[in-house]
N, C-alpha and C. Protein backbone atom coordinates (compact mmCIF):
# COMPACT_ATOMS: atom_id res chain seq x y z
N UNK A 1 17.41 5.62 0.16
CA UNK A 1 16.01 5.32 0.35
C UNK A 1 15.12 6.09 -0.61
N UNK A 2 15.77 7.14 -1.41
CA UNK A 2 14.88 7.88 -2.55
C UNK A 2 14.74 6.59 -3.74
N UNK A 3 14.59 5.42 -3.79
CA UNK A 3 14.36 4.54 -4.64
C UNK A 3 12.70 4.27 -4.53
N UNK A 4 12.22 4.28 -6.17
CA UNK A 4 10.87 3.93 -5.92
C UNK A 4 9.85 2.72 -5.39
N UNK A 5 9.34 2.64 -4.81
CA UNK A 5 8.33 1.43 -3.70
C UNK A 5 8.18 0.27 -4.99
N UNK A 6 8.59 -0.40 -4.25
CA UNK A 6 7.80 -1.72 -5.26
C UNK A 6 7.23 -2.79 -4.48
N UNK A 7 6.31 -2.73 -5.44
CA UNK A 7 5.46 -3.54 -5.10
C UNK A 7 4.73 -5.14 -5.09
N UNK A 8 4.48 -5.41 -3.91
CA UNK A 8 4.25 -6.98 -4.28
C UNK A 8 3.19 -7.55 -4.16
N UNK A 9 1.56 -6.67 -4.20
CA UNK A 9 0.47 -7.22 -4.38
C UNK A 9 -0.26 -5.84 -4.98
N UNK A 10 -0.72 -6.43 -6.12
CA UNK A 10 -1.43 -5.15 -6.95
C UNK A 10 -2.37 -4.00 -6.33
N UNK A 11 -2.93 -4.41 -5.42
CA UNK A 11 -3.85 -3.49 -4.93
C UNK A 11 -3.16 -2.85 -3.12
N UNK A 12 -1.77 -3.35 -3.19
CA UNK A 12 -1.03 -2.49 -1.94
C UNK A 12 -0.47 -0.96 -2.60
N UNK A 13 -0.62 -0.03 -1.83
CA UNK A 13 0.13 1.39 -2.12
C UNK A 13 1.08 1.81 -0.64
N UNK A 14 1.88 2.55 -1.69
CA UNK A 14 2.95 3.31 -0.71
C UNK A 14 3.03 4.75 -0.77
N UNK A 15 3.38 5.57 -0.09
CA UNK A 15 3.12 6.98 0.16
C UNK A 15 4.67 7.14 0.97
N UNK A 16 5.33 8.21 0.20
CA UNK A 16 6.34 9.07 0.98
C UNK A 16 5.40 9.23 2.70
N UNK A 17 6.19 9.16 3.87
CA UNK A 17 5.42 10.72 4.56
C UNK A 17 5.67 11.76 4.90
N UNK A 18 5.49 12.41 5.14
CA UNK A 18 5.82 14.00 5.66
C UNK A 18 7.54 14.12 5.46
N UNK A 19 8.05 13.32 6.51
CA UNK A 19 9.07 13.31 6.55
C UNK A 19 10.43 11.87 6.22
N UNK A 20 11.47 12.20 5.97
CA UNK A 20 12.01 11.20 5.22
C UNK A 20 12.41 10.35 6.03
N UNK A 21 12.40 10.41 7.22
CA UNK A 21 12.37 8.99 8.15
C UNK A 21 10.99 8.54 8.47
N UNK A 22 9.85 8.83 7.98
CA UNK A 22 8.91 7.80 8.04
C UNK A 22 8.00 7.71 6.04
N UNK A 23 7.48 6.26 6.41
CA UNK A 23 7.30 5.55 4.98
C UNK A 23 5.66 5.38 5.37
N UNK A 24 4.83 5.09 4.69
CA UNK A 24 3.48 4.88 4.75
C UNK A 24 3.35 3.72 3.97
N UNK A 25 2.92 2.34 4.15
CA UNK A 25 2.39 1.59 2.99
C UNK A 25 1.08 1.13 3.32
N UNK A 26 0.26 0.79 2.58
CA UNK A 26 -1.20 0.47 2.98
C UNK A 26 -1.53 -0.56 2.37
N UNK A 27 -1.75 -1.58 3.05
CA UNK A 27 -2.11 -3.29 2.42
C UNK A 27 -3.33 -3.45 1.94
N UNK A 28 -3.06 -4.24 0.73
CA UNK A 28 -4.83 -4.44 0.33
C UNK A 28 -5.58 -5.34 1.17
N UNK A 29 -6.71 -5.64 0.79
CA UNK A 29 -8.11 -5.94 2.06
C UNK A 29 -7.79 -7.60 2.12
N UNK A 30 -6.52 -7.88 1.27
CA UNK A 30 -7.03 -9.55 2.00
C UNK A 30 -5.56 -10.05 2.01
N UNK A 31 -4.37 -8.91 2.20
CA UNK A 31 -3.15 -9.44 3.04
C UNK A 31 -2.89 -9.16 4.30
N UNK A 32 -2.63 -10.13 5.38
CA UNK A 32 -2.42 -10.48 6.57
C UNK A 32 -1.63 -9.12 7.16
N UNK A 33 -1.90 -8.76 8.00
CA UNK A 33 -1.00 -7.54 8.45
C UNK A 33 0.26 -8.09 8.61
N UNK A 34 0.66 -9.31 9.36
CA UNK A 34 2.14 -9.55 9.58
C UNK A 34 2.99 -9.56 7.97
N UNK A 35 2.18 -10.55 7.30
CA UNK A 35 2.73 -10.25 5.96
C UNK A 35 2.81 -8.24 5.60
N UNK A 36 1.62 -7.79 5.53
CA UNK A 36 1.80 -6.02 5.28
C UNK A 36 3.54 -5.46 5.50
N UNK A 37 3.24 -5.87 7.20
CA UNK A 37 4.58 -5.54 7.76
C UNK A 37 6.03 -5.38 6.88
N UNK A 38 6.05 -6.52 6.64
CA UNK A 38 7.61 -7.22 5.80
C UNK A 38 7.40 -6.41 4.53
N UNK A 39 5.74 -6.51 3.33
CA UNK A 39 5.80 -6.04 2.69
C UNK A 39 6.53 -4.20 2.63
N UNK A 40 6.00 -3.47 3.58
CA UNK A 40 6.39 -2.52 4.20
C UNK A 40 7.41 -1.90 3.81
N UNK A 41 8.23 -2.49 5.05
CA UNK A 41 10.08 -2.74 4.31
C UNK A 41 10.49 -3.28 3.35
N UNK A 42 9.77 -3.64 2.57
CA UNK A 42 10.57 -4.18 1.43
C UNK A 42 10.50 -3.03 0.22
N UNK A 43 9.53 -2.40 0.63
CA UNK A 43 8.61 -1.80 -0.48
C UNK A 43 9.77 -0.16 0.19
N UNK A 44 9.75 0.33 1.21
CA UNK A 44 10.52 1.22 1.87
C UNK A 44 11.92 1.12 1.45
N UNK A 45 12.41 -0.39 1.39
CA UNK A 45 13.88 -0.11 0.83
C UNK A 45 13.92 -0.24 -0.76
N UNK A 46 12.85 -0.55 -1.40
CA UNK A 46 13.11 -0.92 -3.00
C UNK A 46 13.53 -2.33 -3.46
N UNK A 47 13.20 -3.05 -1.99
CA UNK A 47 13.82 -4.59 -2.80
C UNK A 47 12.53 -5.62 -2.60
N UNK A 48 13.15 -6.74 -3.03
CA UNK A 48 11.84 -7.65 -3.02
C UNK A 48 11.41 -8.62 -1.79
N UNK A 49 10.25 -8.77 -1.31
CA UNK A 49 9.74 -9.09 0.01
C UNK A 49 10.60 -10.23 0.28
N UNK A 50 11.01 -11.44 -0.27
CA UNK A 50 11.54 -12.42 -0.25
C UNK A 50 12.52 -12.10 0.37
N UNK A 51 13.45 -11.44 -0.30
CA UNK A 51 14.83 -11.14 -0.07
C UNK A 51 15.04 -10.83 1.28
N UNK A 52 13.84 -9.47 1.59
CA UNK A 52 13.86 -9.14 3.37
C UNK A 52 13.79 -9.80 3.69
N UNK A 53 12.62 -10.51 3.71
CA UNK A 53 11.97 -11.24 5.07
C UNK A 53 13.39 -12.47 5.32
N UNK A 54 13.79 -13.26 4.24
CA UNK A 54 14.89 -13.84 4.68
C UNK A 54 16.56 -12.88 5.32
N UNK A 55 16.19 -11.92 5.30
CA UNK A 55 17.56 -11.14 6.18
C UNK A 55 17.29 -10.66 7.11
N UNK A 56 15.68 -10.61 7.49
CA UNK A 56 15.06 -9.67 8.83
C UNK A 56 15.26 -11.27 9.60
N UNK A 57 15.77 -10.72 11.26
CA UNK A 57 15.07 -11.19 12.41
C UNK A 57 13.31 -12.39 12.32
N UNK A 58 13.09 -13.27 12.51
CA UNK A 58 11.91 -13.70 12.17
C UNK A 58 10.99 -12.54 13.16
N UNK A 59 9.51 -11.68 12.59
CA UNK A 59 8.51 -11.13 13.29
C UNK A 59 8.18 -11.72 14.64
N UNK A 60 8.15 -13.12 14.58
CA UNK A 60 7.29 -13.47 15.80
C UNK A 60 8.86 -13.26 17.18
N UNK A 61 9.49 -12.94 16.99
CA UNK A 61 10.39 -12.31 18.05
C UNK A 61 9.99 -11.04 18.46
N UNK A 62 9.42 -10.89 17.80
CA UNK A 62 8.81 -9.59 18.63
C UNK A 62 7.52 -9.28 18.69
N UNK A 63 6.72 -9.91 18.00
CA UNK A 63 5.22 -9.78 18.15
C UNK A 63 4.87 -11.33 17.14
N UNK A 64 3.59 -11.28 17.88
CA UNK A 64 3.45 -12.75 17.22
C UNK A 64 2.50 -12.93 16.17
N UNK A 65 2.47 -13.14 14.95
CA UNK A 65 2.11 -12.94 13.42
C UNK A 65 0.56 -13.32 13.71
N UNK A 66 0.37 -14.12 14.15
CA UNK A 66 -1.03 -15.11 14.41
C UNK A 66 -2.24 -13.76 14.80
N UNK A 67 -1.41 -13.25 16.27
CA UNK A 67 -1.70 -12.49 17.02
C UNK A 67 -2.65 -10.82 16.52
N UNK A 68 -1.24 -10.52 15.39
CA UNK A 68 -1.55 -9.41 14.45
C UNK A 68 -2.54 -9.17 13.89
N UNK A 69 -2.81 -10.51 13.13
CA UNK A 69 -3.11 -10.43 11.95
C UNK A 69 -4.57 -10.83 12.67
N UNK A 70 -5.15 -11.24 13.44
CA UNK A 70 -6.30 -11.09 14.08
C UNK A 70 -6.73 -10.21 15.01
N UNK A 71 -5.62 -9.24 15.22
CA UNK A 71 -6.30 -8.00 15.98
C UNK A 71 -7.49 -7.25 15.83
N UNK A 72 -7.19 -7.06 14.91
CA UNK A 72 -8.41 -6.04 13.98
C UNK A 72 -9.24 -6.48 13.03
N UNK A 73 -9.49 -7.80 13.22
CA UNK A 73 -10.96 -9.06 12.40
C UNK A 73 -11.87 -8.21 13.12
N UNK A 74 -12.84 -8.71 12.38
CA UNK A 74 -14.20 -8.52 13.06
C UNK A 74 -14.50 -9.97 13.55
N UNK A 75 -15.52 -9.67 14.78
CA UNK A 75 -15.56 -10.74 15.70
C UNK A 75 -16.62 -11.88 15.02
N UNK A 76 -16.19 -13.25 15.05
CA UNK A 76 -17.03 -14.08 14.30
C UNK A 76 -18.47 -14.49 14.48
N UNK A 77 -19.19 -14.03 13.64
CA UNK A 77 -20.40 -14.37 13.58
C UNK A 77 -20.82 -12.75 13.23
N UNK A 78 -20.18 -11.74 13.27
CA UNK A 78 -20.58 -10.51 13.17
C UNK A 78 -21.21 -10.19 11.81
N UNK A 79 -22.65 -10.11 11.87
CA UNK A 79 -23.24 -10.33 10.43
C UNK A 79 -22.92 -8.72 9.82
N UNK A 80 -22.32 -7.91 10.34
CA UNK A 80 -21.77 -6.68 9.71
C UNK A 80 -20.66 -6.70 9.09
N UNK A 81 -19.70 -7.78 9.09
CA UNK A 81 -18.28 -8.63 8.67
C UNK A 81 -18.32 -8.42 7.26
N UNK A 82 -17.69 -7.87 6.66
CA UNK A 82 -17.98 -8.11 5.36
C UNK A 82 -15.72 -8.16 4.68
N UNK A 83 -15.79 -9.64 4.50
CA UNK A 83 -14.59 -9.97 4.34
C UNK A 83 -13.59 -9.96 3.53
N UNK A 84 -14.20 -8.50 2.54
CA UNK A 84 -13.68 -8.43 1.37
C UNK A 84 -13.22 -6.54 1.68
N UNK A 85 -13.75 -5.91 3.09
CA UNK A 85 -12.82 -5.00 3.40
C UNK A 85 -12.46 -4.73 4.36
N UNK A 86 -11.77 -3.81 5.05
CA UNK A 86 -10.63 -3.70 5.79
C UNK A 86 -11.03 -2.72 7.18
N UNK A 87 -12.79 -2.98 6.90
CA UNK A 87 -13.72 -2.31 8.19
C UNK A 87 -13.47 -3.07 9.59
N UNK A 88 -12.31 -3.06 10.32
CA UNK A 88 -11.75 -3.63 11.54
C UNK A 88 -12.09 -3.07 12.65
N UNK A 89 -12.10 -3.06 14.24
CA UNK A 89 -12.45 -3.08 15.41
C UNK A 89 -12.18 -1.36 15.69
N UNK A 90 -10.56 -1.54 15.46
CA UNK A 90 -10.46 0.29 15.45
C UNK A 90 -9.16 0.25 16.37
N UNK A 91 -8.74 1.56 16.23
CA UNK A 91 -7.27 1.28 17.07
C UNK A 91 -6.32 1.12 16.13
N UNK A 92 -4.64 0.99 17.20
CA UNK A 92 -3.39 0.83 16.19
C UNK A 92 -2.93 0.02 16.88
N UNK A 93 -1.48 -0.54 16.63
CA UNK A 93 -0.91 -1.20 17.28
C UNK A 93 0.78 -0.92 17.08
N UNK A 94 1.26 -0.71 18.13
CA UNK A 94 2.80 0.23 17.72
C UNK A 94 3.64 -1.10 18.53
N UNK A 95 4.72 -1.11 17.28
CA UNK A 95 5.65 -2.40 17.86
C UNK A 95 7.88 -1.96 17.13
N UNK A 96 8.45 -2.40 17.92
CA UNK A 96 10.21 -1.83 17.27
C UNK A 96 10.05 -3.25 16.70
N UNK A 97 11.07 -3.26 15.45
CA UNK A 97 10.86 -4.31 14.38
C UNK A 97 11.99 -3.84 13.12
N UNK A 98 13.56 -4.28 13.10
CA UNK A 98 14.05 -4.51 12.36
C UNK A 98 14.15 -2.87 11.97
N UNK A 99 14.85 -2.11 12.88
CA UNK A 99 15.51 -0.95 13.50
C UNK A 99 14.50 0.14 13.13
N UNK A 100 13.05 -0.26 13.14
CA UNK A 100 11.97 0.65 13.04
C UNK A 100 11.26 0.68 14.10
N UNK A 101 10.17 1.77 13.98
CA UNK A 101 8.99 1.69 14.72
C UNK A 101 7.98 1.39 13.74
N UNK A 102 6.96 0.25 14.03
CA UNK A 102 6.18 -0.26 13.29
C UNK A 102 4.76 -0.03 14.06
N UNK A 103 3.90 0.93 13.07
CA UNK A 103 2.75 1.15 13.60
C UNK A 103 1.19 0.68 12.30
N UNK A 104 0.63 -0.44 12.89
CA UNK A 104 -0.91 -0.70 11.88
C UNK A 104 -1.49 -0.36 12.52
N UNK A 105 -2.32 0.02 11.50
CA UNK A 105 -3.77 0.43 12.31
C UNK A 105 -4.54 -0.13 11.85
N UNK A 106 -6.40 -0.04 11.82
CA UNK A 106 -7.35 -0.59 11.81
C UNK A 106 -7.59 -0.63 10.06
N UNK A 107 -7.04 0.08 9.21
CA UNK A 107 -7.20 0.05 8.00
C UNK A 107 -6.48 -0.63 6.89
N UNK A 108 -5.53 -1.09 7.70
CA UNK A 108 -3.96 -1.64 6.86
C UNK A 108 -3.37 -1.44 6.74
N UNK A 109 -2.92 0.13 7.10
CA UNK A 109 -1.85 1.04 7.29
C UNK A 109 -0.80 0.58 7.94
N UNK A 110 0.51 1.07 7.53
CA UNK A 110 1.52 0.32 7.95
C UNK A 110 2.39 1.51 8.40
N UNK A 111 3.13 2.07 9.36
CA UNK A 111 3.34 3.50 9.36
C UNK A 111 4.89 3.51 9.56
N UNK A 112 6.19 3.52 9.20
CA UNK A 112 7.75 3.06 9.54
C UNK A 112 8.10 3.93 9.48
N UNK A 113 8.81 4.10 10.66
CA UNK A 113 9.65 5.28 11.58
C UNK A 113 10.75 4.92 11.72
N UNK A 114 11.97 5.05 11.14
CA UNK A 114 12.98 5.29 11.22
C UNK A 114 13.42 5.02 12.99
N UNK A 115 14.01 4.33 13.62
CA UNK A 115 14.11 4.38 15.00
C UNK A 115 16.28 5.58 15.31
């Protein structure tokens, strides 16, 4: 897992964390968190999103993509909405996912814990 993050949307970053069973990646302001997710792991093991997502479990077995990825919108009509960043409701959301712990939060943060 010491292989470097790669990446599959220019403005996503990845961060070692603290410790070597957890990974940090942070999605840019206009990919879907369920997508983030997969990106995540892909970016955590060094391979390309494609490749995972066709060897992972499908997401919506365990949480449902639709669901996610509208958690943390801002509510419609909210003339404070501004849809070009990643200013969401607030909160995280912690889910097990393809022998991790998978935690987003309100910013795009993607947080993988080693289970």
């Amino acid at each position: 897992m010491n292989q470097p993050p790669h990446s599959t949307h220019a403005d996503a970053t990845t961060q070692p964390a603290a410790s070597d069973d957890r990974f940090v990646y942070q999605a840019d302001p206009e990919q879907p968190l369920s997508v983030a997710v997969i990106s995540a792991i892909a970016n955590q093991d060094g391979r390309d999103m494609m490749e995972v997502a066709d060897e992972l479990d499908p997401l919506y077995n365990v949480i449902d993509p639709a669901a996610l990825d509208s958690l943390f919108e801002p509510e419609p009509g909210d003339a404070s909405a501004d849809s070009s960043s990643l200013d969401r409701a607030g909160g995280s959301v912690t889910f097990s996912y393809a022998g991790r712990t998978v935690t987003v939060d309100t910013t795009g943060r993607v947080e993988l814990e080693d289970t």
